[in-house]
N, C-alpha and C. Protein backbone atom coordinates (compact mmCIF):
# COMPACT_ATOMS: atom_id res chain seq x y z
N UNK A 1 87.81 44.62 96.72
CA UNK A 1 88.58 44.88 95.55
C UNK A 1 89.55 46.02 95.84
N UNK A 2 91.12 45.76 95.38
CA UNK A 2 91.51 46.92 95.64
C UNK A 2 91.16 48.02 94.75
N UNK A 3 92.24 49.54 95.51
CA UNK A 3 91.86 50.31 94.50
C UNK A 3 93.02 50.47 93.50
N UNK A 4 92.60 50.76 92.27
CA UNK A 4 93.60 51.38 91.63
C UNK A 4 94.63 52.38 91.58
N UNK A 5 95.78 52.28 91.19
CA UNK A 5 96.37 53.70 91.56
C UNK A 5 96.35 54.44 90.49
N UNK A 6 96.50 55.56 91.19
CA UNK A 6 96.47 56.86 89.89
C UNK A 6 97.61 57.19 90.00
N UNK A 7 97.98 57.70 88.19
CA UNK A 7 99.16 58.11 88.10
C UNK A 7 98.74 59.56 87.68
N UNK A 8 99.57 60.71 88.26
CA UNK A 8 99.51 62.07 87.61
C UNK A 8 100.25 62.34 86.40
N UNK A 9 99.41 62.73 85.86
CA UNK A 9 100.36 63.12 84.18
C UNK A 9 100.96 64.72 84.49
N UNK A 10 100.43 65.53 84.70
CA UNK A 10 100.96 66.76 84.59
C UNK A 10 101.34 67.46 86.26
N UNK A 11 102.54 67.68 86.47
CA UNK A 11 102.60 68.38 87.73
C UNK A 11 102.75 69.68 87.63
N UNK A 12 101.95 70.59 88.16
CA UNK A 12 102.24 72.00 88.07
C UNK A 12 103.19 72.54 89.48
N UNK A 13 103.75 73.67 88.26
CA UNK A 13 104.91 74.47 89.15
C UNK A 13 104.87 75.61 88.64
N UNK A 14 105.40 76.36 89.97
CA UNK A 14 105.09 77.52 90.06
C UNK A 14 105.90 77.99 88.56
N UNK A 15 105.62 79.02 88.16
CA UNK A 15 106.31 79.57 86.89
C UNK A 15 107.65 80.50 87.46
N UNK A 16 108.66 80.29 86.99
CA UNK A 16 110.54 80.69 87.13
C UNK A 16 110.35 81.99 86.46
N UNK A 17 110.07 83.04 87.42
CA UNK A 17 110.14 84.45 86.47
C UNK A 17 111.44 84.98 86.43
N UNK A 18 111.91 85.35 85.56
CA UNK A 18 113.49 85.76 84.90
C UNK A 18 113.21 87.88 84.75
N UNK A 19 113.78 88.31 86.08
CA UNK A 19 113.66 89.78 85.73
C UNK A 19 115.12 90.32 85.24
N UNK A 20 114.81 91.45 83.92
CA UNK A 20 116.03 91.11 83.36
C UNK A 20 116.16 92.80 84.04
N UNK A 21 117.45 93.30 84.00
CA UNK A 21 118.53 94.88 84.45
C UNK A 21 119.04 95.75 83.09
N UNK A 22 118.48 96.58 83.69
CA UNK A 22 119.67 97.36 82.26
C UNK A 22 120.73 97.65 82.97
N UNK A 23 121.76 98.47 82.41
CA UNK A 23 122.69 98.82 83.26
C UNK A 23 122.43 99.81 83.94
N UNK A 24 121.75 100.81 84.40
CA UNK A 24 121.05 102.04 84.88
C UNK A 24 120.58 101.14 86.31
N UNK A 25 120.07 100.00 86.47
CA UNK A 25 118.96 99.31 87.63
C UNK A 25 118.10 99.35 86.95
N UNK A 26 117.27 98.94 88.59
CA UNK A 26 115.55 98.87 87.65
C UNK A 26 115.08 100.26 87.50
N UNK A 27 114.68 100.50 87.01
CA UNK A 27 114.15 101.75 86.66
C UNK A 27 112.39 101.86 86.94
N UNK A 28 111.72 100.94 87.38
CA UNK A 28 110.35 100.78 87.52
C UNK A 28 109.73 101.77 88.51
N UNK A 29 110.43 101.93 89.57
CA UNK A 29 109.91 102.79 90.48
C UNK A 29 109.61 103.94 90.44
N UNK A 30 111.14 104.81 89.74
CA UNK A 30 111.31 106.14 88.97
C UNK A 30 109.66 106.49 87.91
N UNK A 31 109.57 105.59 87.20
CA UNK A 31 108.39 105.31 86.36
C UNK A 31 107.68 105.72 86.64
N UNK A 32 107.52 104.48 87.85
CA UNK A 32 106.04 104.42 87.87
C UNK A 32 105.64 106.15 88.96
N UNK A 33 106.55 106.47 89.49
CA UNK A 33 106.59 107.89 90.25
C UNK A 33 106.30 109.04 89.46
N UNK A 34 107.54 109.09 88.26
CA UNK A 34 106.64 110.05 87.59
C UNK A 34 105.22 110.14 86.81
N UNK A 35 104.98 108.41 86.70
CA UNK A 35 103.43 108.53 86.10
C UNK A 35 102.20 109.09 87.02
N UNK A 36 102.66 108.83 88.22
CA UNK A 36 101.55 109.11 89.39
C UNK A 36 101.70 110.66 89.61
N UNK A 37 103.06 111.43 89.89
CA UNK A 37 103.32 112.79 89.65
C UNK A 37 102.36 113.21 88.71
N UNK A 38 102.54 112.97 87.59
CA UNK A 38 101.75 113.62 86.16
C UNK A 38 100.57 113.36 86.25
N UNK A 39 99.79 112.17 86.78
CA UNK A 39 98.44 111.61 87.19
C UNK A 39 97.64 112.50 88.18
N UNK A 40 98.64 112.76 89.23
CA UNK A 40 98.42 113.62 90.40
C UNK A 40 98.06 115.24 90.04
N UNK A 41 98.57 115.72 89.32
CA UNK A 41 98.77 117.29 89.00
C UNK A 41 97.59 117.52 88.02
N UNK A 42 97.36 116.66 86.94
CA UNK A 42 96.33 116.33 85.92
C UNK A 42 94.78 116.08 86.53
N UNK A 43 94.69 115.22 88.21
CA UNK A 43 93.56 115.10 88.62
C UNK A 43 93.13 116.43 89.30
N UNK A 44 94.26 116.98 89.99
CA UNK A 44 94.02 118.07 91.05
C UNK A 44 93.01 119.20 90.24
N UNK A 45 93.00 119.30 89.20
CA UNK A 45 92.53 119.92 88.27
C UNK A 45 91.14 120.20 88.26
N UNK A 46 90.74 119.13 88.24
CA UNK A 46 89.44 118.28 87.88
C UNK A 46 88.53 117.96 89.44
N UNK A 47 89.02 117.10 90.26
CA UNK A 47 89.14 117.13 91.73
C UNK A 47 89.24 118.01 93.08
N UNK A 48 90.25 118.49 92.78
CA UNK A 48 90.61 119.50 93.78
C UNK A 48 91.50 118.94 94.40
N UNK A 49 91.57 119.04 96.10
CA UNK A 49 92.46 119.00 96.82
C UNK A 49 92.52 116.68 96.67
N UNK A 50 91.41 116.54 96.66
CA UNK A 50 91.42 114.74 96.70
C UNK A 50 91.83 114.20 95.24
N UNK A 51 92.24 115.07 94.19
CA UNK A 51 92.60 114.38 93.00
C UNK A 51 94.34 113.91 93.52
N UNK A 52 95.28 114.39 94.20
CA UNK A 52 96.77 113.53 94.44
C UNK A 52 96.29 112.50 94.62
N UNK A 53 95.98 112.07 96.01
CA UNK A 53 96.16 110.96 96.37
C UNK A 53 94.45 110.29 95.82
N UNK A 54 93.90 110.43 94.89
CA UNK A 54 93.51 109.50 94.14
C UNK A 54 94.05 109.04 93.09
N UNK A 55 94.90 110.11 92.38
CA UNK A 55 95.39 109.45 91.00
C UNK A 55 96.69 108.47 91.31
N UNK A 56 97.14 108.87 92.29
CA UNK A 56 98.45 108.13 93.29
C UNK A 56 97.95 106.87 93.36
N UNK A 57 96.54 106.62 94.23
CA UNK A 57 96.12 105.19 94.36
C UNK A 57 95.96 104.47 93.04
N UNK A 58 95.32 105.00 92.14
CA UNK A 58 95.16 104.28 90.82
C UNK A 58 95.83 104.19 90.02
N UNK A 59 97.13 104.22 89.97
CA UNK A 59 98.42 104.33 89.42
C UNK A 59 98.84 103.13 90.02
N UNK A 60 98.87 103.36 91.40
CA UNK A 60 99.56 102.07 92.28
C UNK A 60 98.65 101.06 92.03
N UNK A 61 97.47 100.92 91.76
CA UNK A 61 96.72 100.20 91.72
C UNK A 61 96.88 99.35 90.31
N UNK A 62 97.23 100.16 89.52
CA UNK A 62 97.14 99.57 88.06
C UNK A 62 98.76 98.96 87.85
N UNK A 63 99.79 99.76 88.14
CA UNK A 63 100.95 99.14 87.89
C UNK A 63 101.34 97.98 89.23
N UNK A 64 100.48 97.87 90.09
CA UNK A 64 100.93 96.71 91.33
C UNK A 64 101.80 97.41 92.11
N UNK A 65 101.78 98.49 92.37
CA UNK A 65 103.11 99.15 93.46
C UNK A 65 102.12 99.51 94.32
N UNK A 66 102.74 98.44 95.57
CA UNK A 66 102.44 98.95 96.91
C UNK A 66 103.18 100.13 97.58
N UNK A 67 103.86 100.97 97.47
CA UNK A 67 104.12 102.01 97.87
C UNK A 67 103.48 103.42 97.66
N UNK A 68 103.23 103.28 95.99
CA UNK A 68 102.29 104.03 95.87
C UNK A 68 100.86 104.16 96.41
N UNK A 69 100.48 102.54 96.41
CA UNK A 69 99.03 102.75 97.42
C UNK A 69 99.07 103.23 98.59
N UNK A 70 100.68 102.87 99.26
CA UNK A 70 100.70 103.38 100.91
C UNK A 70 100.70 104.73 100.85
N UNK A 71 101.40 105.32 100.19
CA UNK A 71 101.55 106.84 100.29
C UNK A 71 99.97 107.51 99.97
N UNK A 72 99.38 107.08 99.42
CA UNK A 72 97.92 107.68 98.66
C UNK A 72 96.87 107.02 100.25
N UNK A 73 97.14 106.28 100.59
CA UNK A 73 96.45 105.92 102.08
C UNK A 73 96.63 106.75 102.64
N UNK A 74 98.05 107.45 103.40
CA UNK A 74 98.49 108.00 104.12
C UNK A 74 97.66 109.41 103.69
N UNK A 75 98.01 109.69 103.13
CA UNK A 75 97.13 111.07 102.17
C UNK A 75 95.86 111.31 102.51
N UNK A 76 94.85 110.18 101.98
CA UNK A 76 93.29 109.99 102.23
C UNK A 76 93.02 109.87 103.54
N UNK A 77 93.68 109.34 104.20
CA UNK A 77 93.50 109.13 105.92
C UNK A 77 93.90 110.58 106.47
N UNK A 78 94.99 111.04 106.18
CA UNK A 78 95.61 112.22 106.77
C UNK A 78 93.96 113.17 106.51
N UNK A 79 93.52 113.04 105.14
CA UNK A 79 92.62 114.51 105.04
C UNK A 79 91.01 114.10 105.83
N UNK A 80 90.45 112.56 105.26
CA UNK A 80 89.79 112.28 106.66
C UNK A 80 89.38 112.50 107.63
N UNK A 81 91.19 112.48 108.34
CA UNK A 81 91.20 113.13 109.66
C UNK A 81 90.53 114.70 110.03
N UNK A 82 91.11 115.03 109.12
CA UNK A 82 91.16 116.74 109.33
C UNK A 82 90.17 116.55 109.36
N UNK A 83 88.78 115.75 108.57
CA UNK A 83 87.45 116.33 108.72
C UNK A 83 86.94 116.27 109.84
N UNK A 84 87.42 115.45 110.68
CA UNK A 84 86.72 115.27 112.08
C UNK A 84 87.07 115.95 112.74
N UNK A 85 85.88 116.79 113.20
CA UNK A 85 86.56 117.91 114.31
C UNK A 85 87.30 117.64 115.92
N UNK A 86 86.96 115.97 116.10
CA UNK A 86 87.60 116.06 117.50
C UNK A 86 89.18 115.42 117.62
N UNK A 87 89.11 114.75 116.30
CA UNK A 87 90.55 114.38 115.68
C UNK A 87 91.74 115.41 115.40
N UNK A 88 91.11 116.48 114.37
CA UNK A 88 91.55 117.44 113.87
C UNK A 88 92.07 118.46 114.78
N UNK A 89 93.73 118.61 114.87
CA UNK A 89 94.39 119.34 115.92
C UNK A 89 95.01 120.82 115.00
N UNK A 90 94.64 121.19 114.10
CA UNK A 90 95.00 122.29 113.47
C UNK A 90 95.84 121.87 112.23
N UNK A 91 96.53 121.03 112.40
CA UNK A 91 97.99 120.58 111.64
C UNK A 91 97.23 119.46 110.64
N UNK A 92 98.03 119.20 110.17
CA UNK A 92 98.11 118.09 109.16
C UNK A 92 98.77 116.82 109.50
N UNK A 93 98.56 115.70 109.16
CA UNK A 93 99.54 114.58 109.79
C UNK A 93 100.55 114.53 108.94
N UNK A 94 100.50 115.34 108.05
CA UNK A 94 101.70 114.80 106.79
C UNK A 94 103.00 116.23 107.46
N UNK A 95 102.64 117.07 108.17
CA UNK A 95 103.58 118.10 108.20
C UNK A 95 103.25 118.80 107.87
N UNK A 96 102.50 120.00 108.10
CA UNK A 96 101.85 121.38 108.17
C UNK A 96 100.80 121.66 106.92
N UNK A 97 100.21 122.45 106.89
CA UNK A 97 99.06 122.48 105.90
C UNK A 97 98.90 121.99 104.30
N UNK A 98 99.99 121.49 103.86
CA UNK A 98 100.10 120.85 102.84
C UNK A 98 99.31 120.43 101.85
N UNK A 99 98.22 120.18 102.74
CA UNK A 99 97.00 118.86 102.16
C UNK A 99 95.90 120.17 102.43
């Protein structure tokens, strides 16, 4: 017996996202920078030296900006480092005692 054919009723597609401009640009980045700034200064508080680049990650984390997560990596890895004493060359990887 043959088989029957199937017909598809619904084809899915990807969804057409429409990003709209003001006249300024995007402005998202600026944003989302100063939210992590203000996030950052607000944890250090509370934290200490590991509240930046945590509130940095969870900022990036929550608004989807991968830059912010990279920079908050770079941060957490940089201080990391320092803990290991055979790693740890006096300096900082970010550029002098900073961190």
């Amino acid at each position: 017996m043959a088989r029957r054919k199937t017909r598809t009723r619904y084809v899915r597609r990807a969804a057409k996202r429409v990003y709209s401009r003001s006249k300024g640009g995007n402005m998202k980045p600026f944003v989302n920078g100063a939210i992590a700034g203000v996030a950052a200064e607000a944890a250090q508080k509370y934290i200490g030296r590991w509240g930046a680049p945590v509130a940095m990650g969870a900022v990036g984390w929550y608004f989807k900006d991968n830059t912010l997560k990279t920079i908050s990596g770079l941060q957490i890895g940089s201080m990391v480092g320092d803990m290991i004493p055979m790693i740890s060359g006096g300096g900082s990887a970010l550029g002098g005692g900073a961190y």
